[in-house]
Protein backbone atom coordinates (compact mmCIF):
# COMPACT_ATOMS: atom_id res chain seq x y z
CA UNK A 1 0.00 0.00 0.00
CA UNK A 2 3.20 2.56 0.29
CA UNK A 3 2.96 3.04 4.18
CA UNK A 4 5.34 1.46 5.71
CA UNK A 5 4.36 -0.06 9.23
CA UNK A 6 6.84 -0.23 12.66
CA UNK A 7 7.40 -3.55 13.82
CA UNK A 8 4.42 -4.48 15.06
CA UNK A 9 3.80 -5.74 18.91
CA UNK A 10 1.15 -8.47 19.80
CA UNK A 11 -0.25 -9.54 22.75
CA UNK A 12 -4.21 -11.39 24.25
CA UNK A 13 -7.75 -9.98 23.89
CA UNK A 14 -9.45 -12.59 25.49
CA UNK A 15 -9.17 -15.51 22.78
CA UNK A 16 -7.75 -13.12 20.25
CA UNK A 17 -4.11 -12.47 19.04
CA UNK A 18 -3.65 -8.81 18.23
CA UNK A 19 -1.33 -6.94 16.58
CA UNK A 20 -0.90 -3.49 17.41
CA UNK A 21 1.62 -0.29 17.84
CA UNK A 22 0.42 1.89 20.37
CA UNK A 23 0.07 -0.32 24.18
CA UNK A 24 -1.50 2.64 26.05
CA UNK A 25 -4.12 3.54 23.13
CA UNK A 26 -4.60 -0.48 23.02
CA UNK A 27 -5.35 -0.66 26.68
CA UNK A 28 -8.06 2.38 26.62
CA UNK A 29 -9.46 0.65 23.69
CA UNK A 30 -9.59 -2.65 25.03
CA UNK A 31 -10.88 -1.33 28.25
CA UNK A 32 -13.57 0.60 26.85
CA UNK A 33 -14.60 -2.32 24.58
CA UNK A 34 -14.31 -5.40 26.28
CA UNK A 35 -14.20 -4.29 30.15
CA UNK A 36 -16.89 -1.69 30.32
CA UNK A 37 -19.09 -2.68 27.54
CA UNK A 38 -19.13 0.43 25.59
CA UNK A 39 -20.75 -1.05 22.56
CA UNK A 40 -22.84 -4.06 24.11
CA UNK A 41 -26.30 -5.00 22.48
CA UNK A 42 -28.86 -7.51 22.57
CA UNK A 43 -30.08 -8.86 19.17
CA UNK A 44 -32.62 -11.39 18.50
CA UNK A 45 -30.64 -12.28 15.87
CA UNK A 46 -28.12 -15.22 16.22
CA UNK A 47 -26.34 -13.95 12.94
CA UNK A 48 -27.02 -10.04 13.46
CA UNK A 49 -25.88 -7.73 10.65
CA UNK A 50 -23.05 -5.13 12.34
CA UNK A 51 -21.84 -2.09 10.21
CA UNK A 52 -19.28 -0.94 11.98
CA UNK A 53 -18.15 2.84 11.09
CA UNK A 54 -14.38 3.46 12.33
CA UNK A 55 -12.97 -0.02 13.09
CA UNK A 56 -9.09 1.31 13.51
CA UNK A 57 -7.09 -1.96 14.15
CA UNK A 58 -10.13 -3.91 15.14
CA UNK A 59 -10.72 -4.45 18.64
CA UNK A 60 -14.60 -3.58 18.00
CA UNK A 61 -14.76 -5.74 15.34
CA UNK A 62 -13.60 -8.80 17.51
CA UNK A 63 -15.38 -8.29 20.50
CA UNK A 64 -18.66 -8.42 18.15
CA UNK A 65 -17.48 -11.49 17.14
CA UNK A 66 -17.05 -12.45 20.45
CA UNK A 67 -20.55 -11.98 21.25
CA UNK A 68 -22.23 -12.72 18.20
CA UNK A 69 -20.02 -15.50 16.30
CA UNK A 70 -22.08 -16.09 13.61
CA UNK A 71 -22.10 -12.30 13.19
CA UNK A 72 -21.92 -10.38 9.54
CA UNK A 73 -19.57 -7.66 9.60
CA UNK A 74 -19.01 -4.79 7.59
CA UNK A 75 -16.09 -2.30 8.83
CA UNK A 76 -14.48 1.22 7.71
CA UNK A 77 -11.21 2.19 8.62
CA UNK A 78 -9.60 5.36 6.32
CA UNK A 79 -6.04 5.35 7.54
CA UNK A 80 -4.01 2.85 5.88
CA UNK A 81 -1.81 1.63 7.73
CA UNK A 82 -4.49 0.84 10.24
CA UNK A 83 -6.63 -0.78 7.97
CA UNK A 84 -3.39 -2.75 7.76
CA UNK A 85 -3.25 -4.04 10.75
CA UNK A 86 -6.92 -4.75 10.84
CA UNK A 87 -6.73 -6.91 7.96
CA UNK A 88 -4.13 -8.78 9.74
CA UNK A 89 -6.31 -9.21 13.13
CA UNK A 90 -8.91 -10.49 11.33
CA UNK A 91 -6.76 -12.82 8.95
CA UNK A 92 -4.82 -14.06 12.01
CA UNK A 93 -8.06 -15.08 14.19
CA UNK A 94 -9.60 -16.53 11.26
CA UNK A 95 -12.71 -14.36 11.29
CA UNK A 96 -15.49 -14.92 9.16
CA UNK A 97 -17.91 -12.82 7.56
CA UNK A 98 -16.21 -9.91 7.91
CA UNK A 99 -15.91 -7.31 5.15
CA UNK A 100 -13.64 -4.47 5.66
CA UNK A 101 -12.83 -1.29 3.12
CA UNK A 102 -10.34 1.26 3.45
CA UNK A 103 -12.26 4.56 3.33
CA UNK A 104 -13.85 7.60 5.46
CA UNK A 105 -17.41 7.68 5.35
CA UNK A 106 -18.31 10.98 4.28
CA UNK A 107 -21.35 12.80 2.00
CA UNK A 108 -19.71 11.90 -1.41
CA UNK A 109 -17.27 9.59 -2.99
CA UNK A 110 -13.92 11.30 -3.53
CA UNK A 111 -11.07 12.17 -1.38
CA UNK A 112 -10.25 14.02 1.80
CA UNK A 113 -7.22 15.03 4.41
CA UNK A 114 -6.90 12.25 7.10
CA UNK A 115 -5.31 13.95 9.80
CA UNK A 116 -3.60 11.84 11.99
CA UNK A 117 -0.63 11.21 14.38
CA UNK A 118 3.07 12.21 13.65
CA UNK A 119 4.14 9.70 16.00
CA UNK A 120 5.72 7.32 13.50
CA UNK A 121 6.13 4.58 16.32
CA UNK A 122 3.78 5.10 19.25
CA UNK A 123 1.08 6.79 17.06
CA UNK A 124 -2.22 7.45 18.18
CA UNK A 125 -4.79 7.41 16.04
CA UNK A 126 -7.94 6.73 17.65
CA UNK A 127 -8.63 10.35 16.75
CA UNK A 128 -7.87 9.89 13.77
CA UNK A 129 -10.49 12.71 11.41
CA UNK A 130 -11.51 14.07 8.15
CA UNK A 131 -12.82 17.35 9.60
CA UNK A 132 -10.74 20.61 9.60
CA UNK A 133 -9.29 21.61 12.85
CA UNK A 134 -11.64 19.78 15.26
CA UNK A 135 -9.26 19.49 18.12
CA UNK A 136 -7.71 22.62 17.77
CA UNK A 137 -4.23 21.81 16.81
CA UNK A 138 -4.41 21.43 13.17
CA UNK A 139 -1.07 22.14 12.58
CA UNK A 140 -0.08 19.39 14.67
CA UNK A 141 -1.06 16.56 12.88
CA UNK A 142 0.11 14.29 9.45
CA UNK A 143 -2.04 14.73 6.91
CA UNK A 144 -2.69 11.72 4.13
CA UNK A 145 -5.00 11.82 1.52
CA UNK A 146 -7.83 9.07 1.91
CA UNK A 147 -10.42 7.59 -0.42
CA UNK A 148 -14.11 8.49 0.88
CA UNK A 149 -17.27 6.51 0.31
CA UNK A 150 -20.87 6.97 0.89
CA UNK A 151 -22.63 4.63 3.72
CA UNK A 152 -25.98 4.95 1.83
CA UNK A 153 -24.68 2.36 -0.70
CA UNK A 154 -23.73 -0.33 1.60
CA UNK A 155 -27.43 -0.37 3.49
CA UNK A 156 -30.04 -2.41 1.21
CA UNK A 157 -30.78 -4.85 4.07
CA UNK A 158 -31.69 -4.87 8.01
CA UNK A 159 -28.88 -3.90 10.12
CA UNK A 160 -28.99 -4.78 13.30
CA UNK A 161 -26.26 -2.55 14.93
CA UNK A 162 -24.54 0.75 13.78
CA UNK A 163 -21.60 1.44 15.43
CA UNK A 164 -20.21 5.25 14.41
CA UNK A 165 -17.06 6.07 15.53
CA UNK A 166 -15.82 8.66 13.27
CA UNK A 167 -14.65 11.65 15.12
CA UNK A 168 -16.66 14.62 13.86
CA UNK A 169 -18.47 12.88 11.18
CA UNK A 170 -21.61 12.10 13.03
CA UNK A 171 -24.02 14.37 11.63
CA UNK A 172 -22.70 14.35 7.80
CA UNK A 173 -23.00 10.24 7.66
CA UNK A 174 -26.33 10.44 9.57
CA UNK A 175 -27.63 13.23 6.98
CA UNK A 176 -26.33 11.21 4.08
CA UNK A 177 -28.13 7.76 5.09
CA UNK A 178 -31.45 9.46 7.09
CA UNK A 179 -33.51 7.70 3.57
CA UNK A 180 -32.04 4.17 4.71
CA UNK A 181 -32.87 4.41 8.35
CA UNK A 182 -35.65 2.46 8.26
CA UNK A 183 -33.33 -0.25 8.09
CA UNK A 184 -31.65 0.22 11.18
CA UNK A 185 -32.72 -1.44 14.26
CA UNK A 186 -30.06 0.35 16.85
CA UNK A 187 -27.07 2.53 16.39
CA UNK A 188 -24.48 3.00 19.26
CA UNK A 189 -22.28 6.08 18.42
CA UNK A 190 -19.67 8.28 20.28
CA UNK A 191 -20.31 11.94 19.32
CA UNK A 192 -17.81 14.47 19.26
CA UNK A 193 -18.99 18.09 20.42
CA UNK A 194 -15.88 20.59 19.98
CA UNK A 195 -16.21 24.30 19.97
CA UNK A 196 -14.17 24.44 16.47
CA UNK A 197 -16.96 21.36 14.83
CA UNK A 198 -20.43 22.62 16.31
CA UNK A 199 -21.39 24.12 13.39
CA UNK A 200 -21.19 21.16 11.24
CA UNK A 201 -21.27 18.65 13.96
CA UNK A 202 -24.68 20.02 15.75
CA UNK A 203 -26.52 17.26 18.77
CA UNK A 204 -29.57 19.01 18.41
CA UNK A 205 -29.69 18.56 14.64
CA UNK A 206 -28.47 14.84 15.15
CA UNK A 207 -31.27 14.25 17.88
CA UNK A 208 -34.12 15.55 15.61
CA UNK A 209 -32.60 13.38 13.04
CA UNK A 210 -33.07 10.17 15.10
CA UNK A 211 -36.33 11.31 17.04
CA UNK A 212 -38.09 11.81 13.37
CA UNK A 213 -36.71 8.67 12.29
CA UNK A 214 -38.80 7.11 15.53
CA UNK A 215 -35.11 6.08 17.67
CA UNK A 216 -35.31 6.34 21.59
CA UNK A 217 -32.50 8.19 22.52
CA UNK A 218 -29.67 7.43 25.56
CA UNK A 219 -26.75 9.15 26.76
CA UNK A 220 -23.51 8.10 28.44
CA UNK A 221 -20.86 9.83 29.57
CA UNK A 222 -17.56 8.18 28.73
CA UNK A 223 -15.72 5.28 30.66
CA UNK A 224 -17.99 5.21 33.36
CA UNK A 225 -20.96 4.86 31.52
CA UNK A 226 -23.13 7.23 33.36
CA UNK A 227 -26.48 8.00 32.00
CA UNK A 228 -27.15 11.80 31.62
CA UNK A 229 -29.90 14.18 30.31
CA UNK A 230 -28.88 14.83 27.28
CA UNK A 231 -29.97 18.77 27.19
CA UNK A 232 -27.08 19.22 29.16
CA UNK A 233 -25.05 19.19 26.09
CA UNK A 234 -26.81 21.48 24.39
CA UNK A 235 -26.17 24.19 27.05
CA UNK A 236 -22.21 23.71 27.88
CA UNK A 237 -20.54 25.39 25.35
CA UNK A 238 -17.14 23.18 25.60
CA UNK A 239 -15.42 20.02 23.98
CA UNK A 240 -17.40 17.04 25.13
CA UNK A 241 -17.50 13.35 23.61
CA UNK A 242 -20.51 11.43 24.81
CA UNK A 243 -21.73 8.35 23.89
CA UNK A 244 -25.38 7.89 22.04
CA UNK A 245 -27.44 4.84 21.87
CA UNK A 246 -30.29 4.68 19.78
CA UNK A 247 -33.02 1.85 19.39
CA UNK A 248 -35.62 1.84 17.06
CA UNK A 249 -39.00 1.93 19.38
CA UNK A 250 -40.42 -0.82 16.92
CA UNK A 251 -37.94 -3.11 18.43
């Protein structure tokens, strides 16, 4: 692919092998996913259908397999040399059904700036985005151009989870795909809310969104998994990621 990859470091995720660069991004991932349960659902479905938006090296991806076998899995990752490394998790496990493709979901086909870490062998990329300046240190970062790819295409069938983790994207994938909603049983997303994104990154507009397309609507705060009121975001005026889970009230 032309991006050349660190020697890469390996260690246990429960029954999985996993390669990876980063150990302290690896642990907060890990923890997030497989200790606390960040992106835990019930399905009636013993071979549910997961699309899973931001996989980065694929801890999400395998502990959805870990709950759901049998699962179908679609994933997007944009940077390469993550993508990678996720091909390589889920080659090395032996995963099945399990579709990956290396592209940020956005509202067109094309290209767009990845910005991403300039740590060439501790990077981390979790935060890895396609929007301008959303942390506030643009001219801190590496910036790679990336394919992009409409999600619309890629939903023509029930989906039993969406899992959106695409730092800053929320609202633009959301907008693009609100005609294939009716599709979508439950999505479980992390939002990002930054003072330099608001504007094209809006709750409230995301909320409506949902609402209209009949979703009951949670909140979490982060790591703990605290449930919150949700109109508290929309009156701090700071950076705040959150985590949103939506199930469709004809579920």
């Amino acid at each position: 692919m032309g991006h050349k990859i660190a020697r890469l470091k390996t260690t246990k995720v429960g029954p999985f092998k996993v390669y990876f660069r980063n150990k302290r991004e690896l642990d907060r991932i890990k923890k997030e996913t497989f200790i606390d349960g960040e992106y835990k659902f019930i399905s009636k479905n013993k071979k549910p259908f997961i699309i899973d938006c931001g996989s980065h090296i694929g801890l999400s991806i395998l502990y959805f397999k870990s709950i759901y076998p049998e699962a179908e899995i679609l994933g997007f990752e944009p940077n390469p040399q993550n993508f990678e490394i996720l091909q390589k998790n889920i080659n090395e496990n032996k995963l099945k059904d399990v579709k990956i493709i290396n592209a940020a979901l956005s509202s067109k086909d094309g290209k767009d700036t990845l910005r991403t870490s300039v740590n060439k062998k501790e990077p981390w990329t979790w935060g890895d985005t396609i929007v301008n300046n959303i942390w506030g240190n643009e001219d801190k970062n590496k910036k790679i151009e990336v394919k992009t790819t409409r999600l619309s295409g890629y939903i023509n069938k029930p989906v039993d989870l969406l899992k959106i983790d695409i730092e800053g994207s929320e609202q633009k994938v959301l907008e693009e795909i609100k005609d294939k909603l009716h599709f979508v049983k439950q999505i479980n997303m992390e939002f990002h809310s930054t003072s330099t994104s608001k504007n094209i990154n809006n709750y409230k507009i995301v909320k409506k969104l949902l609402k209209d397309n009949l979703f009951k609507i949670k909140t979490f705060t982060k790591d703990i998994r605290f449930p919150f009121p949700d109109f508290i975001i929309l009156l701090i005026n700071r950076t705040w990621v959150f985590s949103v889970n939506a199930t469709k009230l004809s579920c």
